[in-house]
Protein backbone atom coordinates (compact mmCIF):
# COMPACT_ATOMS: atom_id res chain seq x y z
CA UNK A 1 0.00 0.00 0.00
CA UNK A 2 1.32 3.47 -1.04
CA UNK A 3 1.61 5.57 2.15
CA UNK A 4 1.93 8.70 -0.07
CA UNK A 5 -1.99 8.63 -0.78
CA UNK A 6 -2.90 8.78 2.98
CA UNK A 7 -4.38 11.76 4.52
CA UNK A 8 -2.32 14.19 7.43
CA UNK A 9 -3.03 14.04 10.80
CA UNK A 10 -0.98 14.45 13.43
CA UNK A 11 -0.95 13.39 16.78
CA UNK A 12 -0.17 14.72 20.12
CA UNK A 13 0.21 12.82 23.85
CA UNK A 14 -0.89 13.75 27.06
CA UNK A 15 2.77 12.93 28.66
CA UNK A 16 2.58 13.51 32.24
CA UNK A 17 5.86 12.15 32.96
CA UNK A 18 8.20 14.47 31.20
CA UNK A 19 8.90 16.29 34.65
CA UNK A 20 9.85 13.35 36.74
CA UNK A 21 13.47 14.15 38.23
CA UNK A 22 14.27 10.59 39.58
CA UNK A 23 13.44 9.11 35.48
CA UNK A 24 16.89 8.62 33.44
CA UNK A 25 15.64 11.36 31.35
CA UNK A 26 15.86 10.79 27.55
CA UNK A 27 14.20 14.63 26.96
CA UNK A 28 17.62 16.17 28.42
CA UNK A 29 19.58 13.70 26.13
CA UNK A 30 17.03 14.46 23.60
CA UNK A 31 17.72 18.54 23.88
CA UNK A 32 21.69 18.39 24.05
CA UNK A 33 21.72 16.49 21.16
CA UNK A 34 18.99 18.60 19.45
CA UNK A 35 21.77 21.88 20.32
CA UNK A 36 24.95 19.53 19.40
CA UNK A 37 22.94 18.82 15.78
CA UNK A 38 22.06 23.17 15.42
CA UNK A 39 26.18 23.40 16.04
CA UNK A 40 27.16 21.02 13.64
CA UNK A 41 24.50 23.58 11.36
CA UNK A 42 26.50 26.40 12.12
CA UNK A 43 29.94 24.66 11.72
CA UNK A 44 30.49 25.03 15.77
CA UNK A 45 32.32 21.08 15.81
CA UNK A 46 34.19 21.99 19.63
CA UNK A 47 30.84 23.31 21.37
CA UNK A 48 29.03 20.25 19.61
CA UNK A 49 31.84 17.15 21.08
CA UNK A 50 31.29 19.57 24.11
CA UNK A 51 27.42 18.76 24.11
CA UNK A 52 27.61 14.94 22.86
CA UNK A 53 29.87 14.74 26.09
CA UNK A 54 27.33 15.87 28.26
CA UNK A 55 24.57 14.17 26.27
CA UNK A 56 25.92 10.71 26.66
CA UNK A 57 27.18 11.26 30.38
CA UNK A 58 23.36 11.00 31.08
CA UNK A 59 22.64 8.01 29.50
CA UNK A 60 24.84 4.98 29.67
CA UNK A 61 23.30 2.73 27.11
CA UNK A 62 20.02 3.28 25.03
CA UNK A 63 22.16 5.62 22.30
CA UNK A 64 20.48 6.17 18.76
CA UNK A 65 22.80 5.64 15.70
CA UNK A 66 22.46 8.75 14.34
CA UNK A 67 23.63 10.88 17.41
CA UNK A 68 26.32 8.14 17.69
CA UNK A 69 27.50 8.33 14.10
CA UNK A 70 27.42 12.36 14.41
CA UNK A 71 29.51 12.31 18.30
CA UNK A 72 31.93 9.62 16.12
CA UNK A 73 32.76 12.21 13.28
CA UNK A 74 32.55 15.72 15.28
CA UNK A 75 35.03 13.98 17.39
CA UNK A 76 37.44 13.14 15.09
CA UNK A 77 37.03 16.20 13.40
CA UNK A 78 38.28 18.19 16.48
CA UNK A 79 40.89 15.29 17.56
CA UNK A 80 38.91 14.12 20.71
CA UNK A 81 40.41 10.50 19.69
CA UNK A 82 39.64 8.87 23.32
CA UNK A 83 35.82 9.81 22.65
CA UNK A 84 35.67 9.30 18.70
CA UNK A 85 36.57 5.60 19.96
CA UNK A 86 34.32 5.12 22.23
CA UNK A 87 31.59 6.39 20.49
CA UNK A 88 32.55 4.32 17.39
CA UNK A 89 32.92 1.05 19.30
CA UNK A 90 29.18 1.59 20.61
CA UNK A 91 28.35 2.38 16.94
CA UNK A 92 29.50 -0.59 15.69
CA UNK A 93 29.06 -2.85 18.20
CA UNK A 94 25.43 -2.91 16.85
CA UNK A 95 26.40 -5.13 13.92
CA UNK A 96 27.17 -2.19 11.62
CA UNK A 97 27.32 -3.76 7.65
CA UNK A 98 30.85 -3.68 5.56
CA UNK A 99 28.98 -1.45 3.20
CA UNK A 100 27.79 1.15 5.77
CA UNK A 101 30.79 1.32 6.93
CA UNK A 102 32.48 1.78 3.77
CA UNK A 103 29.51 4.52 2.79
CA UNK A 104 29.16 6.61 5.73
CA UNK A 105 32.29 5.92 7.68
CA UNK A 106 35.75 5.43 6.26
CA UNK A 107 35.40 7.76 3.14
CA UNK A 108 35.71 10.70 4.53
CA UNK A 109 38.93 9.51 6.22
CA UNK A 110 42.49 9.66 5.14
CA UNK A 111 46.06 8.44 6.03
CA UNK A 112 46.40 7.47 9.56
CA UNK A 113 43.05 8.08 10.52
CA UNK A 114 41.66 6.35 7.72
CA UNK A 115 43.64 3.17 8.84
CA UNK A 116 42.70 3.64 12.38
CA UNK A 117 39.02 3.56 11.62
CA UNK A 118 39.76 0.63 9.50
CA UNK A 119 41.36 -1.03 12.54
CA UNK A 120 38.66 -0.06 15.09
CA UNK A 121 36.22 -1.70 12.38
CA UNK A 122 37.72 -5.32 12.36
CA UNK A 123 38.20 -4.97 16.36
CA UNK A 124 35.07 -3.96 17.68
CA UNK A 125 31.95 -4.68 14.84
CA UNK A 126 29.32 -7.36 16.60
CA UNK A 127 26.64 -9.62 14.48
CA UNK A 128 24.89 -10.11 17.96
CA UNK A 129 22.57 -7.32 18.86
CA UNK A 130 20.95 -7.46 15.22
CA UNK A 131 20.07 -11.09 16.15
CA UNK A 132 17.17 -9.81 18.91
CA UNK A 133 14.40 -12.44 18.27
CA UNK A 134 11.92 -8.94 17.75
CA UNK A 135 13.68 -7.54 15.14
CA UNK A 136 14.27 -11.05 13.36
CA UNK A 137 10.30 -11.61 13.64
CA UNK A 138 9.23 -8.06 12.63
CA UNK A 139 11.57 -7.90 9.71
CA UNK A 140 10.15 -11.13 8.37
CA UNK A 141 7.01 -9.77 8.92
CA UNK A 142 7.54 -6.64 6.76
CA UNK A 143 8.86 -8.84 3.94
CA UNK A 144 6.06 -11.00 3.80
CA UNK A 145 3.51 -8.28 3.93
CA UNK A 146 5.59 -5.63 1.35
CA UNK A 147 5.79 -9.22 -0.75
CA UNK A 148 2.31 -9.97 -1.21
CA UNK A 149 1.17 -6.04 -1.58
CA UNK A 150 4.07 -5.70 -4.61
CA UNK A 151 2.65 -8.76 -6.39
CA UNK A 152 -1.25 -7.48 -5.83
CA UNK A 153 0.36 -4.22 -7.56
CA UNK A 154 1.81 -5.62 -10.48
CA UNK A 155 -1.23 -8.30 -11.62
CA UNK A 156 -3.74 -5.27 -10.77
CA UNK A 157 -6.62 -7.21 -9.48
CA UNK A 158 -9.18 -4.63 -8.99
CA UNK A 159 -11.66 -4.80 -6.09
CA UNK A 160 -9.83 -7.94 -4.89
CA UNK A 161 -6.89 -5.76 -3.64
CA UNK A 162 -8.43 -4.59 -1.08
CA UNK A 163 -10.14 -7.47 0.06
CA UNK A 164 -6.53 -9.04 0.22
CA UNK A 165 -5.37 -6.12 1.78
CA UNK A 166 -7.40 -6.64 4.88
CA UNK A 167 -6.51 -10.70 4.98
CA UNK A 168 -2.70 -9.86 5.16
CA UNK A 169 -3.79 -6.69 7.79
CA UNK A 170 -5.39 -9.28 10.08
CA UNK A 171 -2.66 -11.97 9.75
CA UNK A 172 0.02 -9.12 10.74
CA UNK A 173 -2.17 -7.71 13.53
CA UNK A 174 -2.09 -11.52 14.61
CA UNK A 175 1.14 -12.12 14.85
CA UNK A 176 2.39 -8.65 16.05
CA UNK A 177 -0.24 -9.47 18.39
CA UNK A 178 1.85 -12.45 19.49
CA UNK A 179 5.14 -10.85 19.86
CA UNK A 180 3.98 -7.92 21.86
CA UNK A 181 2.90 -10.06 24.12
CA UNK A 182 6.49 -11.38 25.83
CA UNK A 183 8.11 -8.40 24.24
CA UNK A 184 9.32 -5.58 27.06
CA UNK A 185 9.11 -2.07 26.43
CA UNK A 186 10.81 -1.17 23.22
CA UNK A 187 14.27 0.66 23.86
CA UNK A 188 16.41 2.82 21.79
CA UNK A 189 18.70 -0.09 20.83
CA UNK A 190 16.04 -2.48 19.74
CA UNK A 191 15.17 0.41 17.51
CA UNK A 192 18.24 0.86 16.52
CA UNK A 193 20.41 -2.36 15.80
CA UNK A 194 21.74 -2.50 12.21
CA UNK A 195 19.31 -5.14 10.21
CA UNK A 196 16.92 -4.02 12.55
CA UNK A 197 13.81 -3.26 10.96
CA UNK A 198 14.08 0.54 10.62
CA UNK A 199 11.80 3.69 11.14
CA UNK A 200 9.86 3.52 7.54
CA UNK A 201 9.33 -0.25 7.62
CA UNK A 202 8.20 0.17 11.29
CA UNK A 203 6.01 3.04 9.87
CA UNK A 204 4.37 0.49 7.20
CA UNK A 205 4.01 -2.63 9.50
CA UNK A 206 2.29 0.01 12.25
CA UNK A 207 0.34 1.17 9.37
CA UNK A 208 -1.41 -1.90 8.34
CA UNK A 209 -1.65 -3.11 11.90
CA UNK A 210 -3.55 0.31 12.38
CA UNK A 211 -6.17 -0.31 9.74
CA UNK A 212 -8.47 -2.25 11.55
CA UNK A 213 -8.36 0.28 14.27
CA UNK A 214 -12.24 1.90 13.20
CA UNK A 215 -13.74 -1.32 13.92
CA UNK A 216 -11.41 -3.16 16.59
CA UNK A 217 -10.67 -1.46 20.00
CA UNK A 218 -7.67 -3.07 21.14
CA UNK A 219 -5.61 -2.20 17.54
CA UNK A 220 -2.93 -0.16 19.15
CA UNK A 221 -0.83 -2.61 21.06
CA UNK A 222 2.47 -1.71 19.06
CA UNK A 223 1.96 1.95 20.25
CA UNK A 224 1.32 1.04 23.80
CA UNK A 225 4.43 -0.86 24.02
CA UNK A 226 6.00 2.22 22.00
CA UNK A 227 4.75 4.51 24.91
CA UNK A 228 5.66 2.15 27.67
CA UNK A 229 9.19 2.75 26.55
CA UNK A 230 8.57 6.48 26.25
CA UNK A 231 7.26 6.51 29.87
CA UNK A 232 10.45 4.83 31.33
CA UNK A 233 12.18 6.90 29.77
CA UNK A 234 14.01 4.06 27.19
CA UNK A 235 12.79 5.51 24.11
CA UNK A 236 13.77 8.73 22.47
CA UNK A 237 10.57 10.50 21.84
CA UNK A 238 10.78 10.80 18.19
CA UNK A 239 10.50 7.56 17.93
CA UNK A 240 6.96 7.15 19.08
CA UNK A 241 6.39 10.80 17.52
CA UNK A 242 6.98 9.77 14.61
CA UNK A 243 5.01 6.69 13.76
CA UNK A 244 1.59 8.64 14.22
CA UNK A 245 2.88 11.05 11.22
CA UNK A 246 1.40 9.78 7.84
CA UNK A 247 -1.91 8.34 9.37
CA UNK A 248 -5.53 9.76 9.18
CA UNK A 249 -6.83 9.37 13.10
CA UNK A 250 -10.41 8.71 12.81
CA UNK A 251 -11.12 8.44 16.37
CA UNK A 252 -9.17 9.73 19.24
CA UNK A 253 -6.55 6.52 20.12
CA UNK A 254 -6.42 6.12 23.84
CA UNK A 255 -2.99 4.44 24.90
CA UNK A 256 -4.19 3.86 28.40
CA UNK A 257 -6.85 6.11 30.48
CA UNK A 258 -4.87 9.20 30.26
CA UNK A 259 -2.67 9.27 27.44
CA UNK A 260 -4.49 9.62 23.52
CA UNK A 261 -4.22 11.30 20.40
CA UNK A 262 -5.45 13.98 18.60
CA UNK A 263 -3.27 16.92 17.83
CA UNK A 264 -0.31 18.06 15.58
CA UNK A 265 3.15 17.51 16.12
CA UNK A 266 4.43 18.08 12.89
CA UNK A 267 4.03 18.70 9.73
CA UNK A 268 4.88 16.89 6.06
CA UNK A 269 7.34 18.46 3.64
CA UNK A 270 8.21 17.70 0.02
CA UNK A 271 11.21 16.10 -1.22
CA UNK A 272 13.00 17.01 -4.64
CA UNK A 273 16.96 15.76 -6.22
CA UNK A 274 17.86 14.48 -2.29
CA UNK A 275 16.38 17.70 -0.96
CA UNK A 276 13.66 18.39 1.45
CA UNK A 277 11.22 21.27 1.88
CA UNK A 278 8.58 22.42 4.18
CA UNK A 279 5.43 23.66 3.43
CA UNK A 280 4.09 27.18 3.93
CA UNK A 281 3.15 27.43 7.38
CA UNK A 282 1.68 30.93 8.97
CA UNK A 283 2.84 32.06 12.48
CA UNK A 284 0.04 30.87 14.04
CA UNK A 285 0.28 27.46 12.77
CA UNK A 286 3.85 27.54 14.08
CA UNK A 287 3.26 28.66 17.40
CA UNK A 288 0.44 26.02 18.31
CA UNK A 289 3.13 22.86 16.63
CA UNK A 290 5.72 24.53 19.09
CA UNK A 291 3.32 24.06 22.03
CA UNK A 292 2.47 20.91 21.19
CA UNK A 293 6.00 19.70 20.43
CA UNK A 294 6.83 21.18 23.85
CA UNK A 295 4.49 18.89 25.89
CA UNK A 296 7.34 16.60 25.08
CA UNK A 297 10.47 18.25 24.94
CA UNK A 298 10.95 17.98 21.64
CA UNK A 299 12.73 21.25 19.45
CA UNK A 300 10.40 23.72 17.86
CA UNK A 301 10.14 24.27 14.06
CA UNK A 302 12.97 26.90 13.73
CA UNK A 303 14.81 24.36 14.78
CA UNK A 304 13.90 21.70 12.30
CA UNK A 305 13.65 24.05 9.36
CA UNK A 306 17.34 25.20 10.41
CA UNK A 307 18.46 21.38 9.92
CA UNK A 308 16.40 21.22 6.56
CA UNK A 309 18.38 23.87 5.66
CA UNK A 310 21.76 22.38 6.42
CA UNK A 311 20.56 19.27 4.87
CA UNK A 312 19.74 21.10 1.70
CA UNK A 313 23.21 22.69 1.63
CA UNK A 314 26.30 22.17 -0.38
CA UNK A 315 28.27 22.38 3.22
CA UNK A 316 26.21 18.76 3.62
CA UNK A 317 28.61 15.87 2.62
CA UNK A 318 26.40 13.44 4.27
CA UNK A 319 28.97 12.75 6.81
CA UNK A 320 26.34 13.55 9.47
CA UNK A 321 22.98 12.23 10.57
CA UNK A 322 20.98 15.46 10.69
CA UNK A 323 17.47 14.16 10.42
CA UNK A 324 15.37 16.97 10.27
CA UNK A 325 11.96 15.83 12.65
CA UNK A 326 8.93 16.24 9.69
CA UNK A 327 6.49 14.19 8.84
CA UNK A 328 5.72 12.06 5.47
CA UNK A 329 7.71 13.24 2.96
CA UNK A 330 5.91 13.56 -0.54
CA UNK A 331 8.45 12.97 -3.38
CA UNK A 332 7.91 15.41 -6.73
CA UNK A 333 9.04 15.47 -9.98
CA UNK A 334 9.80 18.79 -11.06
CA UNK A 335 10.79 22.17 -9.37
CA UNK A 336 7.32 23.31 -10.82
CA UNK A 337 5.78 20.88 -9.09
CA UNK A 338 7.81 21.85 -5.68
CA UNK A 339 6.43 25.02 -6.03
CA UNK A 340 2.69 24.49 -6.59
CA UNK A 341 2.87 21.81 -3.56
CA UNK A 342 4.76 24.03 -1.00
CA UNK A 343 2.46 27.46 -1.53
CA UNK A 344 -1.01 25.29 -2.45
CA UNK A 345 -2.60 25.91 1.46
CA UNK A 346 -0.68 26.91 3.89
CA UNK A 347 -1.11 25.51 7.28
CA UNK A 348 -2.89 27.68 9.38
């Protein structure tokens, strides 16, 4: 199913938690990481290895790979060599792939420091995190189901689609029925092993599990368990954030009693030649998403349109994993098309 054709609505959660001083507190690790990206922006590499430090002195194991990978090359780049290994080790001790490596790691390296990545490579890379039963299950899961909705595609069978659509929907809600069950709260490291399966997949198994959710109550079992690890403070928040982007919310989803959705968070942008772009938004549109975002810690738009910016940049090698926090992004074809799509309604 293409995710492109569904409708926006965003979400927001009643997270009462977010103040708690005795939680390990992803939302601090969150916001120094949030100010280490904006300095990596503004080509500040010492005061960003100064903020990874203090990010990852609060939080002693559920890392993501992306604020890894960026603490890995800001340190390098300002010869903090004692922290560029450790960060790296942690990096790749999460079963990082040859080709990975090879793509996002040791090209930008030369000489000496080229070799010594190399070396760090063979020494500390792991095949056993990527292994978790979860991730093994879940990836299977999304092969099946992308399998059988690529083959409906190509024969074109009409009606019949659909009906087949909500066969496979029930047989995945059935059997990520089965592994939520035993499964703990999801952490930052299940969601982050290499081979795991990743943030869009997650997004498309969620998706179909989600479709039954107008006519069956107990359809949101995935996001509960998603939350859980919120509440403990296990999970970064984008991570939950982010799976209620592309979906239309029919009803209000209540994750327990309390805690439901209803409201923005975000909003999509528009992707052209590798390049992302926001939509128009007016001031007042702005200023309610920052509330909202706010309720979790989370950075406000200038923030994210700042890291679109870099990532739109010719200062952008790709060395770095600034992932700007929007919603679907809508692929077009022509700067024409860009144009019309960005100024059609602005969000208001």
């Amino acid at each position: 199913m293409n995710l492109i054709n569904i409708s926006r609505t965003l979400a927001v959660f009643l997270f009462t938690q977010v103040t708690s001083a005795s939680a390990q507190s992803w939302l601090k690790f969150y916001r120094l990481t949030n100010q280490a990206e904006l300095a990596i922006c503004a080509d500040k590499l010492n005061a960003a290895n100064e903020l990874y430090h203090k990010a990852f002195a609060l939080n002693n194991k559920s890392w993501t790979n992306e604020s890894l990978l960026n603490s890995f090359h800001v340190a390098m780049a300002v010869r903090d060599s004692d922290f560029a290994k450790r960060q790296f080790k942690a990096y790749v001790s999460r079963g990082m792939p040859k080709k990975f490596f090879e793509r996002r790691i040791v090209k930008f390296y030369h000489g000496f420091d080229s070799l010594r990545v190399e070396q760090w490579y063979s020494k500390f890379n792991d095949t056993s995190l990527f292994n978790l039963d979860f991730n093994k299950k879940a990836k299977k899961l999304y092969d099946d189901d992308q399998g059988v909705r690529s083959f409906l595609g190509t024969i074109g069978i009409g009606r019949r689609e659909t009906d087949i659509d909500e066969v496979v929907d029930r047989r995945n809600q059935a059997i990520l029925d089965q592994m939520l069950d035993a499964l703990p709260p999801l952490d930052s490291v299940s969601l982050n092993v290499f081979n795991r399966l990743g943030g869009k997949n997650y997004l498309i198994v969620a998706y179909h599990y989600l479709q039954l959710l107008p006519r069956e109550t107990d359809s949101v079992k995935f996001l509960r368990k998603l939350y859980e690890g919120l509440a403990n403070y296990k999970t970064d928040p984008k991570y939950f954030a982010f799976l209620f982007e592309p979906w239309t919310v029919h009803r209000t989803i209540y994750l327990n009693d309390s805690i439901y959705v209803s409201e923005p968070l975000t909003f999509e942008a528009y992707g052209l030649n590798n390049k992302i772009f926001p939509p128009c938004m007016e001031d007042s549109y702005i200023r309610r998403l920052d509330s909202t975002r706010a309720r979790f810690g989370l950075c406000c738009v200038r923030d994210i349109l700042t890291k679109l910016q870099f990532t739109n940049s010719e200062k952008n090698d790709h060395r770095y994993g600034i992932i700007p926090e929007v919603g679907f992004v809508l692929d077009v074809e022509t700067e024409e098309d860009l144009a019309r799509y960005v100024n059609q309604e602005c969000l208001r």
